[in-house]
PDB file of N, CA and C in Angstrom:
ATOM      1  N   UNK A   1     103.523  99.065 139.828  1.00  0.00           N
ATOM      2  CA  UNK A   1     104.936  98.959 139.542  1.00  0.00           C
ATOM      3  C   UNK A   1     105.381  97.500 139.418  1.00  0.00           C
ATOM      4  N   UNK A   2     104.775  96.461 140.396  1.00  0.00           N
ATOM      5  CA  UNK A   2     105.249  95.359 139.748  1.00  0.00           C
ATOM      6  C   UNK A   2     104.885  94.861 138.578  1.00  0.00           C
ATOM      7  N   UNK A   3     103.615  95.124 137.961  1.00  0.00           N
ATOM      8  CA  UNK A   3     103.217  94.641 136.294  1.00  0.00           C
ATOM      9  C   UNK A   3     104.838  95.292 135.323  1.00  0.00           C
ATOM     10  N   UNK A   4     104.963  96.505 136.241  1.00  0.00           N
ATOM     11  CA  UNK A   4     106.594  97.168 135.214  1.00  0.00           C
ATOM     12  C   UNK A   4     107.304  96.713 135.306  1.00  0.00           C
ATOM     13  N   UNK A   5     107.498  96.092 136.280  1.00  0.00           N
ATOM     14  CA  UNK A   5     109.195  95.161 136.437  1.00  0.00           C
ATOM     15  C   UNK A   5     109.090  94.112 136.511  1.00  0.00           C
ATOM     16  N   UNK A   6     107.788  93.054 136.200  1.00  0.00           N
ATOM     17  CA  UNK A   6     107.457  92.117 136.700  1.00  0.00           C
ATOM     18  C   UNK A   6     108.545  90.738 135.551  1.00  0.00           C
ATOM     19  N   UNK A   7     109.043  91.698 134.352  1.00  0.00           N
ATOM     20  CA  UNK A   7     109.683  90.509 133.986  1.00  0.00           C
ATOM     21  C   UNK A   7     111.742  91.048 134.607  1.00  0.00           C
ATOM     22  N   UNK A   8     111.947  91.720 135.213  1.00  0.00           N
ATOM     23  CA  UNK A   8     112.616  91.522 136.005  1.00  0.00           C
ATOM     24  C   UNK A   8     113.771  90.952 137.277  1.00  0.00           C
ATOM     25  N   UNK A   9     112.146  90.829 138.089  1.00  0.00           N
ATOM     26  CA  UNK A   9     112.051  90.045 139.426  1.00  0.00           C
ATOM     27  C   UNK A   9     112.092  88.919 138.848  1.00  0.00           C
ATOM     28  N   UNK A  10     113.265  88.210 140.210  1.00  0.00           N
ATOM     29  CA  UNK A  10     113.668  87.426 139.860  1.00  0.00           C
ATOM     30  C   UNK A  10     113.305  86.461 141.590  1.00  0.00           C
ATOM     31  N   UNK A  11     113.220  87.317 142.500  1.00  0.00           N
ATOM     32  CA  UNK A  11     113.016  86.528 143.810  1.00  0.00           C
ATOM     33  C   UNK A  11     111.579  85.916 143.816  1.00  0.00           C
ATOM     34  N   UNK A  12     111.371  85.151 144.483  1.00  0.00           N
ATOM     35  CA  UNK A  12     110.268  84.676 145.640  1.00  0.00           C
ATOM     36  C   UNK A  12     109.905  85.006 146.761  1.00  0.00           C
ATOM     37  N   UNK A  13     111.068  84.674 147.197  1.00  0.00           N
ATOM     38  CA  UNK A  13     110.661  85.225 148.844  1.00  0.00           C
ATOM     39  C   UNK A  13     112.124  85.974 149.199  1.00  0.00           C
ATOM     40  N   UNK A  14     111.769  86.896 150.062  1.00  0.00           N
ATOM     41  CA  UNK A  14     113.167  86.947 151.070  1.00  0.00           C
ATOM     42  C   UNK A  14     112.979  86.484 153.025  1.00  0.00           C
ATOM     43  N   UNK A  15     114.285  86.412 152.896  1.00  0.00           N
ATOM     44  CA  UNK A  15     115.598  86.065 152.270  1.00  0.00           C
ATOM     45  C   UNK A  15     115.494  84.799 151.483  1.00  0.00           C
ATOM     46  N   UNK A  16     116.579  85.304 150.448  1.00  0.00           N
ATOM     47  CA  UNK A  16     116.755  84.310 149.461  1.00  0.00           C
ATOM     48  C   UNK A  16     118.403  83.783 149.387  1.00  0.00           C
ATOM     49  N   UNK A  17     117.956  82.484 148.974  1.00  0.00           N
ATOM     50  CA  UNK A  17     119.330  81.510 149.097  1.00  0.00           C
ATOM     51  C   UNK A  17     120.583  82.188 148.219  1.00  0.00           C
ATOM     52  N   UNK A  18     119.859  83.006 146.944  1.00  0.00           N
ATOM     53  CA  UNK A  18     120.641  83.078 146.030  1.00  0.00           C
ATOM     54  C   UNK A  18     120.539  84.502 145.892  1.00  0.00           C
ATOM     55  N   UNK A  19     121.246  85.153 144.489  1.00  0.00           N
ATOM     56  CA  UNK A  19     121.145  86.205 144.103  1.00  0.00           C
ATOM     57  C   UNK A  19     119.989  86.282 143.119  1.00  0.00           C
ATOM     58  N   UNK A  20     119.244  87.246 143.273  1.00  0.00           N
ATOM     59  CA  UNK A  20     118.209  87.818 143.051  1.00  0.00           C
ATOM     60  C   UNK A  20     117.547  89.128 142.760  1.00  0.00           C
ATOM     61  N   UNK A  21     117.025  89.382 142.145  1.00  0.00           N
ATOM     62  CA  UNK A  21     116.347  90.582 141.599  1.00  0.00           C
ATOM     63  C   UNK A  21     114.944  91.035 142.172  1.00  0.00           C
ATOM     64  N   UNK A  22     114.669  91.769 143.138  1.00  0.00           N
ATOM     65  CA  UNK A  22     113.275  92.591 143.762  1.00  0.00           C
ATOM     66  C   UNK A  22     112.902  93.650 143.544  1.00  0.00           C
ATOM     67  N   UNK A  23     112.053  94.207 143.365  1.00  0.00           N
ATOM     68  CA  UNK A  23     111.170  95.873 143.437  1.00  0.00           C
ATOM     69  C   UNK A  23     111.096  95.824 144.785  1.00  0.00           C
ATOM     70  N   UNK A  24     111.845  97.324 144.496  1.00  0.00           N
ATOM     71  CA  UNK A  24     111.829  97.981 145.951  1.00  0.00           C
ATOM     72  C   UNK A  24     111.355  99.241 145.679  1.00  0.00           C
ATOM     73  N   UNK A  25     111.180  99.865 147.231  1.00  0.00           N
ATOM     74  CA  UNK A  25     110.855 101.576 146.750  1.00  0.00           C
ATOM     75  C   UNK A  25     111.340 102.216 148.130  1.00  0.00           C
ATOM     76  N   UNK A  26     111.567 103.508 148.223  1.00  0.00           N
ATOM     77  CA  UNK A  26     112.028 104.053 148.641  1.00  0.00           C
ATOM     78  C   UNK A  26     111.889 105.657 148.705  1.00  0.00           C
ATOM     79  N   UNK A  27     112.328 106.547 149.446  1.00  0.00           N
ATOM     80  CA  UNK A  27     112.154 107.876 149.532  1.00  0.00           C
ATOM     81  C   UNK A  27     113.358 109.176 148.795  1.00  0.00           C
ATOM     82  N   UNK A  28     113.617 109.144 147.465  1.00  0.00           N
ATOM     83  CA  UNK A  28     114.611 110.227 147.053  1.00  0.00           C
ATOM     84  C   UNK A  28     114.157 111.537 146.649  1.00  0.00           C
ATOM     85  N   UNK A  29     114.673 112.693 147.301  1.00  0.00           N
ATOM     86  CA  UNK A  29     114.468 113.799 146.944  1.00  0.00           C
ATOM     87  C   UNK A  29     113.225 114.251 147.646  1.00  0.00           C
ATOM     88  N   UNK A  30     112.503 113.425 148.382  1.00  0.00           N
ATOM     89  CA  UNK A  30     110.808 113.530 148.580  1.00  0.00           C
ATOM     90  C   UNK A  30     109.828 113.549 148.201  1.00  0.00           C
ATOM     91  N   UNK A  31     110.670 112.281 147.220  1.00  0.00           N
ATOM     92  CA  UNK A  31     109.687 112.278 146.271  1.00  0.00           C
ATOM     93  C   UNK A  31     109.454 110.005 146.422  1.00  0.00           C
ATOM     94  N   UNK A  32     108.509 109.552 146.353  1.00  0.00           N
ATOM     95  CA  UNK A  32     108.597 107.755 146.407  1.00  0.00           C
ATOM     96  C   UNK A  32     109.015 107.757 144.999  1.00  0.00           C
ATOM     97  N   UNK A  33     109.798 106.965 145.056  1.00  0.00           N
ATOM     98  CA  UNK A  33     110.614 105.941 144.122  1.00  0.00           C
ATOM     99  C   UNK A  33     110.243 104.298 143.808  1.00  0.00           C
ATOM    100  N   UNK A  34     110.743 104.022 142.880  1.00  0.00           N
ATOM    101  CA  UNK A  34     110.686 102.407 142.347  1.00  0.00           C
ATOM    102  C   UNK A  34     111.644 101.945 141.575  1.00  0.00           C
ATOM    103  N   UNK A  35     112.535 100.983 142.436  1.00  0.00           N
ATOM    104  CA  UNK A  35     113.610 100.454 141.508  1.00  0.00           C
ATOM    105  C   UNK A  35     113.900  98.962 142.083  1.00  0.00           C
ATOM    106  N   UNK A  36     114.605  98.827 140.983  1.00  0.00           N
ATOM    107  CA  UNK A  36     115.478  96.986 141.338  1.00  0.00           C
ATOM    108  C   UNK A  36     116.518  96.838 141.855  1.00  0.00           C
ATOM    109  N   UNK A  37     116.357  95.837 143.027  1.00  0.00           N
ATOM    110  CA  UNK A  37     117.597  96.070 143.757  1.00  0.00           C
ATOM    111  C   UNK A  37     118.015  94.257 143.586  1.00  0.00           C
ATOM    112  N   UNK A  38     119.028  94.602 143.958  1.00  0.00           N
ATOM    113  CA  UNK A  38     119.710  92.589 144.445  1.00  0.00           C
ATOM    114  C   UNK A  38     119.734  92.208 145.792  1.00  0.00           C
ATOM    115  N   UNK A  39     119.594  90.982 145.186  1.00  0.00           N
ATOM    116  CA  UNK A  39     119.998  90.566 146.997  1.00  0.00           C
ATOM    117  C   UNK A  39     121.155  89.690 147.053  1.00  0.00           C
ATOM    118  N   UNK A  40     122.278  89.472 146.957  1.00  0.00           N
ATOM    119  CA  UNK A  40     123.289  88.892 146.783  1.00  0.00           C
ATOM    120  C   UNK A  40     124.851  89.181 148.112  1.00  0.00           C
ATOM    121  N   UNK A  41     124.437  87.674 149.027  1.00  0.00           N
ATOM    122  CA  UNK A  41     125.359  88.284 149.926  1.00  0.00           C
ATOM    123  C   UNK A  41     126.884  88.335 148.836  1.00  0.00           C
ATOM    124  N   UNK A  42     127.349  87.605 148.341  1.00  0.00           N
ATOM    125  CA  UNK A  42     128.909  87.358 148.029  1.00  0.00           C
ATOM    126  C   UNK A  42     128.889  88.121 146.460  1.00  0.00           C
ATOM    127  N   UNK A  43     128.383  88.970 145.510  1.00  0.00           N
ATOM    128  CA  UNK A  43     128.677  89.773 144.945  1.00  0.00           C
ATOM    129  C   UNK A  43     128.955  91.210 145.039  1.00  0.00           C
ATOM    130  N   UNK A  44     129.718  92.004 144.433  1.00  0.00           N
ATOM    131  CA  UNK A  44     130.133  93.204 144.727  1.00  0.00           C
ATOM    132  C   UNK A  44     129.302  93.971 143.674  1.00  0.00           C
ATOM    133  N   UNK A  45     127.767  94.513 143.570  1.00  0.00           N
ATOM    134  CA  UNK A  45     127.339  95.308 143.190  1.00  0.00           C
ATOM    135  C   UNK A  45     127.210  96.527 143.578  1.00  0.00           C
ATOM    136  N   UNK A  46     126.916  97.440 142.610  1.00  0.00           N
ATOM    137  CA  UNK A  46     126.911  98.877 142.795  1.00  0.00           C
ATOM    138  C   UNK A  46     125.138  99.118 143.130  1.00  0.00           C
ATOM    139  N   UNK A  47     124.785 100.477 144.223  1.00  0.00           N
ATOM    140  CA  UNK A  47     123.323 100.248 143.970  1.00  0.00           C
ATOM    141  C   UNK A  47     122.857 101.044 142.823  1.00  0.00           C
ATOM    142  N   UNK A  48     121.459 100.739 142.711  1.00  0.00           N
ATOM    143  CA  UNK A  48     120.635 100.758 141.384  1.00  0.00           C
ATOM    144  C   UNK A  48     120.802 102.455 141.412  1.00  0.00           C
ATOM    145  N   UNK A  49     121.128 102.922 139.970  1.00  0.00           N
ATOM    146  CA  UNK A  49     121.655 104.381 139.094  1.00  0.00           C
ATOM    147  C   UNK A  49     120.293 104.949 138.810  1.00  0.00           C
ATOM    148  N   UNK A  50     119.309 104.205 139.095  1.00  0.00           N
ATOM    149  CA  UNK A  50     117.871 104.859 138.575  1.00  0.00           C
ATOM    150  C   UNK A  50     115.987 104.406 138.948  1.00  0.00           C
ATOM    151  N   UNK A  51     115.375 104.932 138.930  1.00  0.00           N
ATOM    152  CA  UNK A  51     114.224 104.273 139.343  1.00  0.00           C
ATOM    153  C   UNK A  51     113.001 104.962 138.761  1.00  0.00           C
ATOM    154  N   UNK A  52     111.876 104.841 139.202  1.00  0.00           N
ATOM    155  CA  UNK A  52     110.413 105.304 138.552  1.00  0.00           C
ATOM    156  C   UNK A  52     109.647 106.007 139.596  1.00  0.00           C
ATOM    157  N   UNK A  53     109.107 107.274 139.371  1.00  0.00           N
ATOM    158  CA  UNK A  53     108.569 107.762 140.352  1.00  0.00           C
ATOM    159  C   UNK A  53     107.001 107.454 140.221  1.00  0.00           C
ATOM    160  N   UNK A  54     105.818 107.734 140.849  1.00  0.00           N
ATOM    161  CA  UNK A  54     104.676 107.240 141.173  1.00  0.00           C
ATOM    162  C   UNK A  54     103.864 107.577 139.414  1.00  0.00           C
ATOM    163  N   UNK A  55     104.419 108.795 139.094  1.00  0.00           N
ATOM    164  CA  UNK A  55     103.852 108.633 136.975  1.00  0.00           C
ATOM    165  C   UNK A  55     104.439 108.124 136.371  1.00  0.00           C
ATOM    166  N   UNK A  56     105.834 107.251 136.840  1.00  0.00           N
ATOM    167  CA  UNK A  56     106.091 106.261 135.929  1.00  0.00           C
ATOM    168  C   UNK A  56     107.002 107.070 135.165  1.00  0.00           C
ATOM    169  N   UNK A  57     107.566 108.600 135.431  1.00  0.00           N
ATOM    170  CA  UNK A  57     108.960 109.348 134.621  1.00  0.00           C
ATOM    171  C   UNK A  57     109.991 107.993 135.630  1.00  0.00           C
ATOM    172  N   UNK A  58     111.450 108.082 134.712  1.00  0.00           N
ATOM    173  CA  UNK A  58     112.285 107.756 134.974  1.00  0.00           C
ATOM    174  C   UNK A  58     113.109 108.961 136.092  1.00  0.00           C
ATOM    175  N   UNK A  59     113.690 108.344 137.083  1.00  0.00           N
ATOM    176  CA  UNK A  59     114.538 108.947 137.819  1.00  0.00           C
ATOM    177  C   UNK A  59     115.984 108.751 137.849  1.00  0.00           C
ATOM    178  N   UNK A  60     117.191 110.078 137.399  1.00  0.00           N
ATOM    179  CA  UNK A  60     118.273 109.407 137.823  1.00  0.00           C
ATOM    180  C   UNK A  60     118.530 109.635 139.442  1.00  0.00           C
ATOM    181  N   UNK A  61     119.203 108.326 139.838  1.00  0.00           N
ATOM    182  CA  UNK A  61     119.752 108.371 141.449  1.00  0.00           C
ATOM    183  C   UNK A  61     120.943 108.682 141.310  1.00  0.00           C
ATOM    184  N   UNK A  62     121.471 110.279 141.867  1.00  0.00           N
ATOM    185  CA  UNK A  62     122.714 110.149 142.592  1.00  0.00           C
ATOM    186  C   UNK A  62     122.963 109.832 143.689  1.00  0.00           C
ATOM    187  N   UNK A  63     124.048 108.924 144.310  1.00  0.00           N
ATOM    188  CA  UNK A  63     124.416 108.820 145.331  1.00  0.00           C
ATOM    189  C   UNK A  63     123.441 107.831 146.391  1.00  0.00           C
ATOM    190  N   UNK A  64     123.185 106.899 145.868  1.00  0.00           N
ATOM    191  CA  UNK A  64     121.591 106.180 146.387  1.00  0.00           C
ATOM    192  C   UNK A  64     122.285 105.901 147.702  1.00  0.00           C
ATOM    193  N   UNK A  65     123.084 105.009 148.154  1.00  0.00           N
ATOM    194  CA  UNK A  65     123.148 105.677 149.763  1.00  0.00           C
ATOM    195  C   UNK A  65     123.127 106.214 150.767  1.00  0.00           C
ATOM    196  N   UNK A  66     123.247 107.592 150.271  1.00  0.00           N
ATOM    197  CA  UNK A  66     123.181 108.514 151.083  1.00  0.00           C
ATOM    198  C   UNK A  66     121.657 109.461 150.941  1.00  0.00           C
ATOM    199  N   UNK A  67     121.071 109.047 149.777  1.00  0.00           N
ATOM    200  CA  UNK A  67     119.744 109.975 149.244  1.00  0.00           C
ATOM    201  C   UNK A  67     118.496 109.155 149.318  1.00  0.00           C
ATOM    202  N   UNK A  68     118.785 107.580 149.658  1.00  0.00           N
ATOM    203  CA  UNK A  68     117.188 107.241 149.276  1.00  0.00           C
ATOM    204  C   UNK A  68     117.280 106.719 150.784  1.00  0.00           C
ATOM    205  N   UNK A  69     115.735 106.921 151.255  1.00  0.00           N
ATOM    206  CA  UNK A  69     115.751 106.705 152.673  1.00  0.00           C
ATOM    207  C   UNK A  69     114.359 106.048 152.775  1.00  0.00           C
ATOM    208  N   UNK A  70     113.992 105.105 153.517  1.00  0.00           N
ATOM    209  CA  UNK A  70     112.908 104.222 153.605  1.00  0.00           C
ATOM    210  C   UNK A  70     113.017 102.985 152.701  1.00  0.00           C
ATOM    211  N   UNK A  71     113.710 102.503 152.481  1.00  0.00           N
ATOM    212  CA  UNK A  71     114.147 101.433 151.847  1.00  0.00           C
ATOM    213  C   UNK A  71     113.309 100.476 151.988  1.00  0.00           C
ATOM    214  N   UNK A  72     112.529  99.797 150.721  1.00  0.00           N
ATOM    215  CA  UNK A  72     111.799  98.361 151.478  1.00  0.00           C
ATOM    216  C   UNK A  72     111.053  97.862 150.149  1.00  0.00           C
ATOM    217  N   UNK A  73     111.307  95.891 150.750  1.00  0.00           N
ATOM    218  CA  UNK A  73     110.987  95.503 149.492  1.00  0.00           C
ATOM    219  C   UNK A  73     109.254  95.648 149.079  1.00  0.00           C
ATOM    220  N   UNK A  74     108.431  96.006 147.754  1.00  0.00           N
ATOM    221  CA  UNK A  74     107.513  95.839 147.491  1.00  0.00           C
ATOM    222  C   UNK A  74     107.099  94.300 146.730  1.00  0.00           C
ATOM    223  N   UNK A  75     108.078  93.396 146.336  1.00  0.00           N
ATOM    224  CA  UNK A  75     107.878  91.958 146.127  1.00  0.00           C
ATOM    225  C   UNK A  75     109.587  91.248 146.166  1.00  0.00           C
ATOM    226  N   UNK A  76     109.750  90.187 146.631  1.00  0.00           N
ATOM    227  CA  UNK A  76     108.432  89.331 147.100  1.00  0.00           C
ATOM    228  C   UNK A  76     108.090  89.427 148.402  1.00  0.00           C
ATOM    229  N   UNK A  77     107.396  88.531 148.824  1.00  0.00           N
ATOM    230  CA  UNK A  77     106.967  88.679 149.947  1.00  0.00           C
ATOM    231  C   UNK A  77     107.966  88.285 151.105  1.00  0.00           C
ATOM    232  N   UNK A  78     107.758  88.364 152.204  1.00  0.00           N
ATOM    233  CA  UNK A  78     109.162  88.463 153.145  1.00  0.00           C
ATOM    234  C   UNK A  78     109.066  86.762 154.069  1.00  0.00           C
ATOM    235  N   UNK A  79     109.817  85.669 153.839  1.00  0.00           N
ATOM    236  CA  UNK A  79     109.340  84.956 154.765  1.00  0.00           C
ATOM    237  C   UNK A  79     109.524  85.330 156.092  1.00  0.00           C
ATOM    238  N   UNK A  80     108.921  84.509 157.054  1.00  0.00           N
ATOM    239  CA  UNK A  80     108.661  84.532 157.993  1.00  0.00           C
ATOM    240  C   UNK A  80     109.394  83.266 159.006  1.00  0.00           C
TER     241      UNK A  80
END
C-alpha cells in the first residue's frame, strides 16, 4: 500500500511540525483498510470519505469516526 500512495505521502516522521499527508490503516466493517489521513493541528479537516481494502477494491467510509477502529500510522515512521 505504500508503493499506492507513495506519491501522496507527504510526512517523514511523526509528529510532524507541519501539515501532512500519511498512510494509515485501520479496522472498517471487519474488514483492514488503507487510507490517507492528515496530520494538521490548526486545520479544520473532515476525515478521509474512502480507503483500499487488502485487494486493493476501493472502499466508501461512512461515518469514519465512529466505524474505523484500530487506527495507526503505516508510514512514516514514528519518532521517538
Amino acid at each position: 500500500m505504500i508503493a499506492k500512495f507513495k506519491d501522496q505521502i507527504t510526512c517523514t516522521e511523526i509528529p510532524a511540525t507541519g501539515p501532512c499527508n500519511y498512510l494509515a490503516k485501520g479496522i472498517y466493517k471487519g474488514e483492514r483498510i488503507y487510507f490517507i489521513d492528515i496530520i494538521c493541528v490548526a486545520c479544520n479537516t473532515i476525515p478521509p470519505q474512502e480507503g483500499y481494502n487488502c485487494d486493493g477494491q476501493k472502499i466508501a467510509i461512512e461515518n469514519f469516526n465512529q466505524n474505523v477502529t484500530d487506527v495507526e500510522a503505516v508510514s512514516p515512521k514514528r519518532k521517538n
